[in-house]
Protein backbone atom coordinates (compact mmCIF):
# COMPACT_ATOMS: atom_id res chain seq x y z
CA UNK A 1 0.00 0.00 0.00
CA UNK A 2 2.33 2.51 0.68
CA UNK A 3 4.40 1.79 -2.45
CA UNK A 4 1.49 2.39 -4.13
CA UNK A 5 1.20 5.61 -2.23
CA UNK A 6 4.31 6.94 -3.09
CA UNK A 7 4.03 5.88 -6.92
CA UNK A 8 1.06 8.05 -6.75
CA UNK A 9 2.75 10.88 -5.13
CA UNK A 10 5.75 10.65 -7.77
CA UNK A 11 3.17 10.67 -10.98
CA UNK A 12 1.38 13.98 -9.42
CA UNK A 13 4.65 15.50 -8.84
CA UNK A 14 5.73 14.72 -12.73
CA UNK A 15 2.34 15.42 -14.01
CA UNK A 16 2.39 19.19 -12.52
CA UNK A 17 6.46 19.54 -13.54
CA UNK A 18 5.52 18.60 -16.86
CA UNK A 19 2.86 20.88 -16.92
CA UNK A 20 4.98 23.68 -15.47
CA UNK A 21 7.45 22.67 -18.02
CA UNK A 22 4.73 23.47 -21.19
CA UNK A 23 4.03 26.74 -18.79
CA UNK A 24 7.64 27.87 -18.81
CA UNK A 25 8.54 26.54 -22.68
CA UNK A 26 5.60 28.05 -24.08
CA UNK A 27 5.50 32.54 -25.44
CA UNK A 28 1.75 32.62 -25.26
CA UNK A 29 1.64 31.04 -21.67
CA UNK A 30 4.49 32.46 -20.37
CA UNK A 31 4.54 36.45 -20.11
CA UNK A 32 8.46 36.26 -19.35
CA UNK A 33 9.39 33.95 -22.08
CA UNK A 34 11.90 36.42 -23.12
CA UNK A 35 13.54 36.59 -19.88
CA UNK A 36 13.67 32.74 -19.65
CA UNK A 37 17.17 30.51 -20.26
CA UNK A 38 18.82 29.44 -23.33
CA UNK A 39 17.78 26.22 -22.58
CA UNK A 40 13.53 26.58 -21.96
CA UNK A 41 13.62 28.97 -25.39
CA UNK A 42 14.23 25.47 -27.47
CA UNK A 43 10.90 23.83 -27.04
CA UNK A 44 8.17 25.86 -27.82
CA UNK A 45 5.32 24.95 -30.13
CA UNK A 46 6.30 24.41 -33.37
CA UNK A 47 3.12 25.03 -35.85
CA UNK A 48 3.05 23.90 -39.27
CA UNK A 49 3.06 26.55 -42.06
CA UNK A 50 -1.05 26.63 -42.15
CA UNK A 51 -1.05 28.05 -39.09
CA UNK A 52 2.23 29.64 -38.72
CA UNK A 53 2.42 31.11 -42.21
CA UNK A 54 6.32 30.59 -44.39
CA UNK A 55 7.56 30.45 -47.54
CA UNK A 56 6.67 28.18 -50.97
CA UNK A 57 9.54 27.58 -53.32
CA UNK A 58 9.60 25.54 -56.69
CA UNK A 59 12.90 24.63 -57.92
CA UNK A 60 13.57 23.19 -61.25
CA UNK A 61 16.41 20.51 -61.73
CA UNK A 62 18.43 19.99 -64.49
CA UNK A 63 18.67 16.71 -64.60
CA UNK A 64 19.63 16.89 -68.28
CA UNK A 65 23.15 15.43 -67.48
CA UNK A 66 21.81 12.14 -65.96
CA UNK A 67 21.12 8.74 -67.10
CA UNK A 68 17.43 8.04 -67.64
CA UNK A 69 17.86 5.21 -65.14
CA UNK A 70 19.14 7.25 -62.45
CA UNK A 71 17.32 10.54 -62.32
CA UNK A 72 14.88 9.65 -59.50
CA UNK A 73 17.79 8.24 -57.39
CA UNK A 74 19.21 11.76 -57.80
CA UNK A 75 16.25 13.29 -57.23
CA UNK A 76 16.22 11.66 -54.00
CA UNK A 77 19.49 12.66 -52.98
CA UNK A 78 18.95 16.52 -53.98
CA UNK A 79 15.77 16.27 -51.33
CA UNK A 80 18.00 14.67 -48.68
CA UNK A 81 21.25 17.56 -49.31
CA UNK A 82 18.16 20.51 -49.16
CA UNK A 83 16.13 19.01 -46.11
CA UNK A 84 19.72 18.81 -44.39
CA UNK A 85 21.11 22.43 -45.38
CA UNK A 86 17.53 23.71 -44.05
CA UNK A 87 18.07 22.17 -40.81
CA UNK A 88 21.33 23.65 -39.92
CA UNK A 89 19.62 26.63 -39.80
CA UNK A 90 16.90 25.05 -37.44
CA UNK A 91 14.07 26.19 -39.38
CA UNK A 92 11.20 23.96 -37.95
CA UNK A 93 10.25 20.69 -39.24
CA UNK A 94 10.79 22.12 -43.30
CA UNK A 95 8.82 20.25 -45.84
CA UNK A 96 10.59 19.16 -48.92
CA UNK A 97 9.14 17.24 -51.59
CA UNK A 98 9.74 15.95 -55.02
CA UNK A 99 7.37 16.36 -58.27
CA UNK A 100 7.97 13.76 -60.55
CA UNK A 101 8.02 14.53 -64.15
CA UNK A 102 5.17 12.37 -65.19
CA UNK A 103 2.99 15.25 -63.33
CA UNK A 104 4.67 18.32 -64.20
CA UNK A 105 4.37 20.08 -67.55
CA UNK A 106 6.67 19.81 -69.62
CA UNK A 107 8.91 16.17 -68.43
CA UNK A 108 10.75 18.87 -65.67
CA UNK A 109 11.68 17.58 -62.61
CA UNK A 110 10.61 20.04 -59.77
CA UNK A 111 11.49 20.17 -55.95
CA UNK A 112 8.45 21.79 -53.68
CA UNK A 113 10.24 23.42 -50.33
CA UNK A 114 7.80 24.69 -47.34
CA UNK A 115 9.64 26.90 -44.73
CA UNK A 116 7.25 27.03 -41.99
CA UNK A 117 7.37 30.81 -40.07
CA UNK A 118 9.42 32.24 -42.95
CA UNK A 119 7.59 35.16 -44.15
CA UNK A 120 10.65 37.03 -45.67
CA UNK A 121 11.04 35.15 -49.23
CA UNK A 122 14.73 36.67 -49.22
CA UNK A 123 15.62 34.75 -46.26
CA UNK A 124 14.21 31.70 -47.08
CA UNK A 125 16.66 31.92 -50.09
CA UNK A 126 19.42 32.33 -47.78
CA UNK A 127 18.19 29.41 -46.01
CA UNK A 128 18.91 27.35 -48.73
CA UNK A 129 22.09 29.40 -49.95
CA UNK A 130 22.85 29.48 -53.76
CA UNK A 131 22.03 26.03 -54.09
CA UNK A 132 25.61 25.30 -55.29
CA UNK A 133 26.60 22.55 -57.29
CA UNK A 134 29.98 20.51 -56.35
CA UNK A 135 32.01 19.67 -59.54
CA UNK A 136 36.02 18.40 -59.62
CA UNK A 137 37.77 19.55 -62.20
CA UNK A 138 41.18 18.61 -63.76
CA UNK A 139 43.52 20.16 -66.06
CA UNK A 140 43.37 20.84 -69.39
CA UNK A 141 45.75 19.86 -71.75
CA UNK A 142 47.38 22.94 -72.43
CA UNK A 143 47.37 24.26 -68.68
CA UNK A 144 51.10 24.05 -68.51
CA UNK A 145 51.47 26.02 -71.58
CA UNK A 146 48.55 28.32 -70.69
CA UNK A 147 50.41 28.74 -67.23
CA UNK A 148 53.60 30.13 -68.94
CA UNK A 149 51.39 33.52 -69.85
CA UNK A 150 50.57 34.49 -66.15
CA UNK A 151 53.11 36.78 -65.28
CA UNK A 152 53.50 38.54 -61.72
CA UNK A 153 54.85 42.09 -61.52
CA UNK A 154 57.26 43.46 -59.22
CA UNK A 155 54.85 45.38 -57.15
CA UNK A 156 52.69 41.65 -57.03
CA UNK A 157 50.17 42.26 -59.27
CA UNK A 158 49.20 39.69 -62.01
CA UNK A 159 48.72 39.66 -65.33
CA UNK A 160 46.97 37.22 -66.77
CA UNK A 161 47.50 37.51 -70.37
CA UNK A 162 44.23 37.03 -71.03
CA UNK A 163 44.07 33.88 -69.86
CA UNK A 164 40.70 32.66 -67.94
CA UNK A 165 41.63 30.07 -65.10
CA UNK A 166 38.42 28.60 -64.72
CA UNK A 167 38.76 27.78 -68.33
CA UNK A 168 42.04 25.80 -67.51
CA UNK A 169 40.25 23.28 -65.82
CA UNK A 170 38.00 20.89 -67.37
CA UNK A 171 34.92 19.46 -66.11
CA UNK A 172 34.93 15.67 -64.92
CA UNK A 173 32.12 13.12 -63.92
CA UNK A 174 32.81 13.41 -60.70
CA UNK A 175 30.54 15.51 -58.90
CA UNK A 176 28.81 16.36 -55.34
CA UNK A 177 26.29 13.82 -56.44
CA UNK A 178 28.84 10.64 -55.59
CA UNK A 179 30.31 12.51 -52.59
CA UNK A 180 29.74 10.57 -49.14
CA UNK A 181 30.81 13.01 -46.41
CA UNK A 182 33.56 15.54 -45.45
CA UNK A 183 35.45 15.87 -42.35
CA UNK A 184 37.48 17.60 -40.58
CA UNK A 185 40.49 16.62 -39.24
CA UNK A 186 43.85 17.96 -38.00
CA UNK A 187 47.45 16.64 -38.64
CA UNK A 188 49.05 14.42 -36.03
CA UNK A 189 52.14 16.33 -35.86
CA UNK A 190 52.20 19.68 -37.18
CA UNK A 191 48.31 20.39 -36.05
CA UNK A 192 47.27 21.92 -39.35
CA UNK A 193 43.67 21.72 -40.39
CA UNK A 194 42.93 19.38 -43.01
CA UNK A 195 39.71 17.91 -44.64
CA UNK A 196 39.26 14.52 -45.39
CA UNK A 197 36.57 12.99 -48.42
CA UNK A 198 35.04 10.33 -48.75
CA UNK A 199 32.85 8.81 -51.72
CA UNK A 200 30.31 5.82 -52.23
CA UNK A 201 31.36 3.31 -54.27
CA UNK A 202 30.58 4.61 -57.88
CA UNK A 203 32.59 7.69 -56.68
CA UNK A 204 35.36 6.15 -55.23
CA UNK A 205 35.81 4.34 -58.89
CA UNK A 206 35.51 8.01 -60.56
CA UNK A 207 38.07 9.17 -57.91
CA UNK A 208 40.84 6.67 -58.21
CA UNK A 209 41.07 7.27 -62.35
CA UNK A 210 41.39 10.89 -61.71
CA UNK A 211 43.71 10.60 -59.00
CA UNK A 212 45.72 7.95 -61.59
CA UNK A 213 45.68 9.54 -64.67
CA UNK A 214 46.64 13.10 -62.56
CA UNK A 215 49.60 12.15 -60.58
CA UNK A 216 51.52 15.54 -60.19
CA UNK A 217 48.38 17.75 -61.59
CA UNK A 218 45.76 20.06 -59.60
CA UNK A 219 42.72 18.50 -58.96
CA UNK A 220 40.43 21.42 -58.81
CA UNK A 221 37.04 21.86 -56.43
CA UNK A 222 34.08 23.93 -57.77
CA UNK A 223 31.14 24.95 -55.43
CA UNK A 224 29.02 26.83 -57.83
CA UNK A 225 31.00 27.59 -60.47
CA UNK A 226 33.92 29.54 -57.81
CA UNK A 227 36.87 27.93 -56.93
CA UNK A 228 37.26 26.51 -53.42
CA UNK A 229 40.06 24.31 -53.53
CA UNK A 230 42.91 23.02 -55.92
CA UNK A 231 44.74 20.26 -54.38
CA UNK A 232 47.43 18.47 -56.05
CA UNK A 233 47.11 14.74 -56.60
CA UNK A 234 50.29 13.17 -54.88
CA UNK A 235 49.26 9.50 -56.01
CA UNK A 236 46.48 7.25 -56.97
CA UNK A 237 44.07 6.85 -54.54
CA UNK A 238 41.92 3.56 -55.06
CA UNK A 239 39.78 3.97 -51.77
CA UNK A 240 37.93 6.84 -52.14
CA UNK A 241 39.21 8.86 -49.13
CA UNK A 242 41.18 11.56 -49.83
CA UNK A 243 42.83 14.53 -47.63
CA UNK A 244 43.07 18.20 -48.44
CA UNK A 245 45.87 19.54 -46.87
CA UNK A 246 47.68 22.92 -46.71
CA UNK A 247 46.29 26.45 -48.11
CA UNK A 248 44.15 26.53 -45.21
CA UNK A 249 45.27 29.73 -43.20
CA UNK A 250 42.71 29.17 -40.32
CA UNK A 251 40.88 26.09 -39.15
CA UNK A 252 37.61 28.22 -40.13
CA UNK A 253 38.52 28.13 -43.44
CA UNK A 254 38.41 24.21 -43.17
CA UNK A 255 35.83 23.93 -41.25
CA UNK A 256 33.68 26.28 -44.00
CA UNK A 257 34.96 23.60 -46.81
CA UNK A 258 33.72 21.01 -44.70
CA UNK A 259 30.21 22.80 -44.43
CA UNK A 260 29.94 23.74 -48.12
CA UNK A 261 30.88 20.18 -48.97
CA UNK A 262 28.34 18.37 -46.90
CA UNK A 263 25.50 20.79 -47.31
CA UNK A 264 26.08 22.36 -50.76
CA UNK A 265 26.59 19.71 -52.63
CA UNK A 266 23.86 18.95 -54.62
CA UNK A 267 23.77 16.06 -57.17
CA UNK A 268 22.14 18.28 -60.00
CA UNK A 269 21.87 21.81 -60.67
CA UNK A 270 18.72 23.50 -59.16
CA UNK A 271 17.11 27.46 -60.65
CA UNK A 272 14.14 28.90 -58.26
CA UNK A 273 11.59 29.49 -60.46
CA UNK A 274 8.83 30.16 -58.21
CA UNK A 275 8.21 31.92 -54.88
CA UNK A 276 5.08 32.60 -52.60
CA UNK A 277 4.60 33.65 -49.38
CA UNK A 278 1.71 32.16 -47.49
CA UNK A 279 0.00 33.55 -44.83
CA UNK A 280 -1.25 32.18 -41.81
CA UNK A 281 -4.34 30.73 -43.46
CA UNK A 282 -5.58 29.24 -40.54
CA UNK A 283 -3.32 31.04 -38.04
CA UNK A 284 -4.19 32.56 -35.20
CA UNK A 285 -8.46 31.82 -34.69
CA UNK A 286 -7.45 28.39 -35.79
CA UNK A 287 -5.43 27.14 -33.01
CA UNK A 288 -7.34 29.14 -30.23
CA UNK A 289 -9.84 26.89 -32.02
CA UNK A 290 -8.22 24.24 -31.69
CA UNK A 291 -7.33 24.95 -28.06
CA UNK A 292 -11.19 25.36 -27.30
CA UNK A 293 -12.45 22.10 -29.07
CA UNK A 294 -9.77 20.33 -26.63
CA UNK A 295 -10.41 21.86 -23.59
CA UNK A 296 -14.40 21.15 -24.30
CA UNK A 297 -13.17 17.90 -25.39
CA UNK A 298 -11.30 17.27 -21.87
CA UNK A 299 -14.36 18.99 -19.83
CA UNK A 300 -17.13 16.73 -21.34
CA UNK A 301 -15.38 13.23 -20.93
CA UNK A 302 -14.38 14.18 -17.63
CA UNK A 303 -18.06 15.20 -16.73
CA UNK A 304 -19.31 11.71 -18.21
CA UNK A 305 -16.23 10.01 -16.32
CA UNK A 306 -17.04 11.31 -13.26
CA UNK A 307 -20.94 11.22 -13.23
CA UNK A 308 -21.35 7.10 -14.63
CA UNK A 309 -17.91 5.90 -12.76
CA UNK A 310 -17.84 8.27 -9.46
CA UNK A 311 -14.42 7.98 -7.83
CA UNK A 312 -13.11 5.29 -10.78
CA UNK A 313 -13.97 7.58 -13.19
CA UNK A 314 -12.49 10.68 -11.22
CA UNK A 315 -9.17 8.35 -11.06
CA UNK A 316 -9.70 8.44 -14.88
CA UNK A 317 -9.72 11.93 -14.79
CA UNK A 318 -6.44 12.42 -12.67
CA UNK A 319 -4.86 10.17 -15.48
CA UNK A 320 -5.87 12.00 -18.62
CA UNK A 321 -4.75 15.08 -17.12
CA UNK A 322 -1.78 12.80 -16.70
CA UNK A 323 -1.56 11.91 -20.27
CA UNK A 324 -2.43 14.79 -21.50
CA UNK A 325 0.51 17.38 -20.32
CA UNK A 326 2.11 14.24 -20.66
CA UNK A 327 1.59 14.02 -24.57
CA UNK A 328 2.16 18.09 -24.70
CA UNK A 329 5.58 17.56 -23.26
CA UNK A 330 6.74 15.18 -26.14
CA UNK A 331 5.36 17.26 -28.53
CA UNK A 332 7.54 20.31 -27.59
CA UNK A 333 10.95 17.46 -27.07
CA UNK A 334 10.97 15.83 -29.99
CA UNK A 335 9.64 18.59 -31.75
CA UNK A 336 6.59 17.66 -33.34
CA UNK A 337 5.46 20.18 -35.83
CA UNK A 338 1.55 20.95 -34.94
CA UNK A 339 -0.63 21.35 -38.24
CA UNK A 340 -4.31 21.82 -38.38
CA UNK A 341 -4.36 18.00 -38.99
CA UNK A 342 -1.63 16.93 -36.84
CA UNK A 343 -3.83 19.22 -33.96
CA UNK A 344 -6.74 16.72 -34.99
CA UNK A 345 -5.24 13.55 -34.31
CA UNK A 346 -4.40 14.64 -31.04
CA UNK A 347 -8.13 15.89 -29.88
CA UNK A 348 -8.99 12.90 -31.61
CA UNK A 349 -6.35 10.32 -29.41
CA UNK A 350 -7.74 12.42 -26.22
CA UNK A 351 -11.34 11.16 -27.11
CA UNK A 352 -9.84 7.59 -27.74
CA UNK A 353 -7.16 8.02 -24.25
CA UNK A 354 -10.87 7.09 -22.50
CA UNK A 355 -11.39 3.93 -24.11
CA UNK A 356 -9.40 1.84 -21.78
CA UNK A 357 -10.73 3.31 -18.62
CA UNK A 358 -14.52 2.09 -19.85
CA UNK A 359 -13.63 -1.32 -20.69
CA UNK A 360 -11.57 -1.46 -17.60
CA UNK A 361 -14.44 -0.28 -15.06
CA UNK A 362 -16.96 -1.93 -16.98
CA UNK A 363 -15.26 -5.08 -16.47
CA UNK A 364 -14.75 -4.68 -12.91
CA UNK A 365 -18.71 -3.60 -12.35
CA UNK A 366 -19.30 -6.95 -13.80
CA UNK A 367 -16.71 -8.56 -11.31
CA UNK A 368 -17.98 -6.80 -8.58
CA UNK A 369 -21.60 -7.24 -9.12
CA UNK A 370 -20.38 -11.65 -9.22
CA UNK A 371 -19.67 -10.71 -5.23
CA UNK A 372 -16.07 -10.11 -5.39
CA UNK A 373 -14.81 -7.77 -3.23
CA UNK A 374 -13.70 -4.31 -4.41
CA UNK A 375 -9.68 -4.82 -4.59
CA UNK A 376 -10.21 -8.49 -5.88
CA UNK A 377 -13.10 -6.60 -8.45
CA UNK A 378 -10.40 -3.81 -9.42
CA UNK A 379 -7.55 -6.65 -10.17
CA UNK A 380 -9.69 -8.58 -12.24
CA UNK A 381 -11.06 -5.78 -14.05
CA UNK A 382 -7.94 -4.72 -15.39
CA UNK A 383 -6.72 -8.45 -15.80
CA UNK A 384 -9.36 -9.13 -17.99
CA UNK A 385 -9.78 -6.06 -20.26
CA UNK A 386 -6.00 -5.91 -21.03
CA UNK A 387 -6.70 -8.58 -24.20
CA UNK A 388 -9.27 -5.64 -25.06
CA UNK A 389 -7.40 -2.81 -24.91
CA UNK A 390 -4.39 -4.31 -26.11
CA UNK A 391 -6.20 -5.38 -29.54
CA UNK A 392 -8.25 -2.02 -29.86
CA UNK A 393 -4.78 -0.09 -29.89
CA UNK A 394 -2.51 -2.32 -31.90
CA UNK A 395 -4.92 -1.99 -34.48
CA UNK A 396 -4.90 2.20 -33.91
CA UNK A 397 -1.11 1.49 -34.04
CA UNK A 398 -0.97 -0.09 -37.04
CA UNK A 399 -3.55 2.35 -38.80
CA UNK A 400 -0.99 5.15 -38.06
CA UNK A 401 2.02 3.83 -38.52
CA UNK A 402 0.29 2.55 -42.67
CA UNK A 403 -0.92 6.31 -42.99
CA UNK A 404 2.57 7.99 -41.74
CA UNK A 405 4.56 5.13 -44.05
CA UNK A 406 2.52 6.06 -47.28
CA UNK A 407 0.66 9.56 -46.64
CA UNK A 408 1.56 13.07 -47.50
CA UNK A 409 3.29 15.13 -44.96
CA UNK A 410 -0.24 16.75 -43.95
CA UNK A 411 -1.52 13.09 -43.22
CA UNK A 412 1.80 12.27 -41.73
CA UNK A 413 1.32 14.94 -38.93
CA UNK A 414 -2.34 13.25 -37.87
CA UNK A 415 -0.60 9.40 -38.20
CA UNK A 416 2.38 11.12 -35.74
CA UNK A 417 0.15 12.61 -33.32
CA UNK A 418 -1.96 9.89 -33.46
CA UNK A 419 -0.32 7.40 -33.07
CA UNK A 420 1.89 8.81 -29.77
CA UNK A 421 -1.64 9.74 -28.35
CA UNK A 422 -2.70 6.05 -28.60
CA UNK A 423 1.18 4.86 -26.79
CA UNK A 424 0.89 6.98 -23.85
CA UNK A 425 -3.12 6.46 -23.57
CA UNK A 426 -2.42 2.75 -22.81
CA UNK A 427 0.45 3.57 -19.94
CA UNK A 428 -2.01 6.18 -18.42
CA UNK A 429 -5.12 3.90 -18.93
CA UNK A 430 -3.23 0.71 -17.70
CA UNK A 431 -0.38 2.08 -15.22
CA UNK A 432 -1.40 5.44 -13.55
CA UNK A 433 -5.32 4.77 -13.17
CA UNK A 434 -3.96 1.15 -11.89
CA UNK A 435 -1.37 3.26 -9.30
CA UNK A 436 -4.21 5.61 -8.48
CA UNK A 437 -7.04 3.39 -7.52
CA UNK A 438 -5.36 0.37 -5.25
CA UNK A 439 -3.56 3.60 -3.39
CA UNK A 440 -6.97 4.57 -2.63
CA UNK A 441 -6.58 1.56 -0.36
CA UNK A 442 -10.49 0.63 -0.25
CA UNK A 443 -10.87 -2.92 1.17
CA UNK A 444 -14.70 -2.46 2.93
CA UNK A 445 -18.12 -1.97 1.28
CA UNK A 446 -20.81 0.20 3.27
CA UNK A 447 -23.12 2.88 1.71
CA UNK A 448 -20.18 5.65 1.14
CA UNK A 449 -18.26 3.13 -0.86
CA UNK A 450 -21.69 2.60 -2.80
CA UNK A 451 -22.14 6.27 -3.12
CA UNK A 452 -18.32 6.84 -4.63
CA UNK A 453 -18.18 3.47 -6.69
CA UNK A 454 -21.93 3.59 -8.30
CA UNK A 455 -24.97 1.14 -9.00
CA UNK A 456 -23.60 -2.43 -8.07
CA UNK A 457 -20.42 -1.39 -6.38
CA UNK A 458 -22.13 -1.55 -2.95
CA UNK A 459 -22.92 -5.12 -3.47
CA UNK A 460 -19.30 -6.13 -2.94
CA UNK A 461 -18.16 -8.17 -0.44
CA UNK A 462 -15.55 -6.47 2.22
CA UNK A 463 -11.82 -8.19 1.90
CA UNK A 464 -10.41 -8.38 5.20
CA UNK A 465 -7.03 -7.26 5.40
């Protein structure tokens, strides 16, 4: 008993943390949000872009330079190097999809970005930088020769005898598209800043025949067209790791090659050829909508908790309050990013949160009313609806986790919230209202125990303890 007691004590005592935790986390709760830490300033809300408002892009790829056979794979890789660059800048929960060509105009192949709460289309722009396009070059034939016409005054300046540099490097099939990742790394002994490559298999095969047929020549790196790097190729290198060292005056100049490699390089060239700002369609009304039709939600099954159960269902009560900051809480960790929909499935899993309690207390109303006593009638109750309750939410489970594997990000928001409603429901349901009602510590029927339990509690027989 007083285990239970103390379990009891410990779940109020989280329950109301959590809650002040939502309090605290949250700028339209919390008048001092601005004053709070670092640390509380992470986990607000995040809204989707129908209620927060943000940006619509359309980007066209040129995917003019890649086999039929591989255009979707690259495709798929120019979504993955966008969604990433996004996130570094810890826009929330960005939305970036592909448009196949068989349903756009014209056989183009179009990328779809959604930048919830950017309004500024400039910014948004930034966000995703000059979508820059990793290339290696090598030298031309007549480099060597063309090299002989640079000349470099006395006073330092250059001439270039009208010789174009770029132009002395020629274009290979090696590209961002086949790199893996870039580090970086310092030397053993001296300490200088160096950054190592590495490239998946068809570009470590690219790799090692440049690297062999450019022993002694400039390998040059292009982000975008501008020169970032031009090391020279000491000797062939067959495993597709290679180290750029030297010409690196600070280690932020490495550590910038190592962020333009791993988050601007695309595997095709990309042009914007369509922006939009959207506005907070639903915004504002929506989610103190939303945050009415929940806390109506709460007050009604609470009312019919309390009125057919009495103190079970009050116990039921305690618990979906339980769940409820509970579920709030995880939304603001992970983050979750709260759509109209997503807010949907979670009103909806607070109507569904009640679905254990009734087949638990209707099962022990039925053990009760057989003459067993009240703690024997409580034990079996839940005994015997878990089977129930376990089958009712794998199947809610499985619903969610079909519509999150195949729907479209708006669906995917309801199947999230959904389906994390429907995991901590069954603790709550099963665990805390469990906790709750044996530290009650009823063993003995008389009228007040008929008055707090209901019709056919009161015919229980008294466990002597």
């Amino acid at each position: 008993m007083r285990r239970k007691i103390i379990l009891s004590f410990f779940i109020l005592v989280l329950g109301v943390g959590l809650a002040y935790f939502i309090y605290k986390t949250e700028p339209k709760l919390n008048k001092n949000f601005e004053t709070e830490s670092a640390f509380l300033k992470k986990f607000p809300f995040q809204l989707g872009l129908d209620l927060s408002g943000g940006s619509h892009l359309i980007y066209k790829a040129d995917v003019s330079g890649v086999p039929d056979g591989e255009v979707s794979d690259s495709m798929d890789a120019l979504r993955d190097v966008i969604e990433r660059r996004v996130n570094l800048f810890g826009v929330s929960e960005p939305v970036v999809q592909i448009q196949r060509s068989g349903f756009v105009s014209g056989g183009a192949e179009q990328l779809i970005v959604d930048l919830p709460g950017v309004t500024d289309v400039n910014e948004a722009k930034e966000m995703i930088g000059q979508t820059p396009l990793l290339e290696f070059r090598v030298e031309s034939k007549d480099f060597a020769e063309n090299l002989k016409k640079i000349k470099v005054g006395e006073d330092g300046t250059i001439d270039f005898g009208g010789i174009d540099l770029d132009e002395q490097f020629v274009s290979t099939e090696l590209t961002g598209r086949y790199l893996k990742r870039a580090v970086l790394k310092f030397d053993p002994n001296t300490r200088a800043p160096m950054v190592d490559l590495e490239f998946d298999e068809t570009g470590t095969k690219l790799f090692a025949q440049i690297t062999k047929d450019n022993i002694g020549k400039m390998v040059a790196i292009y982000l975008d067209g501008a020169l970032i790097s031009n090391p020279t190729v000491q000797q062939e290198i067959p495993n597709g790791v290679a180290s750029i060292s030297g010409g690196f005056a600070t280690p932020q100049e490495a550590k910038e090659l190592v962020r333009n490699l791993n988050y601007g390089a695309l595997p095709v060239p990309i042009t914007l050829v369509s922006t939009q700002t959207i506005g907070a369609s639903l915004g504002g009304e929506a989610v103190q909508a939303s945050v009415k039709a929940g806390t109506i939600g709460f007050i009604l099954i609470a009312l019919f908790l309390v009125l057919w159960y009495r103190l079970p269902g009050l116990v039921a009560v305690f618990a979906l309050s339980f769940y409820t900051v509970a579920l709030l809480a995880i939304f603001k960790i992970l983050p979750v990013t709260l759509s109209a929909a997503a807010i949907g499935g979670f009103i909806i899993s607070l109507g569904m949160a009640v679905d254990a309690n009734v087949l638990i207390f209707e099962r022990m109303k039925e053990e009760i009313r057989k003459g067993q006593s009240i703690d024997d009638g409580i034990h079996a109750g839940f005994a015997r609806a878990w089977t129930s309750v376990r089958d009712s939410n794998t199947s809610s489970l499985i619903t969610s986790v079909i519509l999150f594997w195949l729907g479209t990000p708006l669906i995917k928001g309801f199947a999230l919230t959904f389906g994390l409603g429907v995991l901590v429901s069954m603790f709550t349901a099963i665990t805390v209202s469990r906790i709750f009602l044996f530290a009650l510590g009823i063993t003995k029927t008389n009228n007040f125990t008929g008055f707090l339990f209901g019709s056919g509690f009161s015919n229980a027989k008294n466990l002597n303890k």
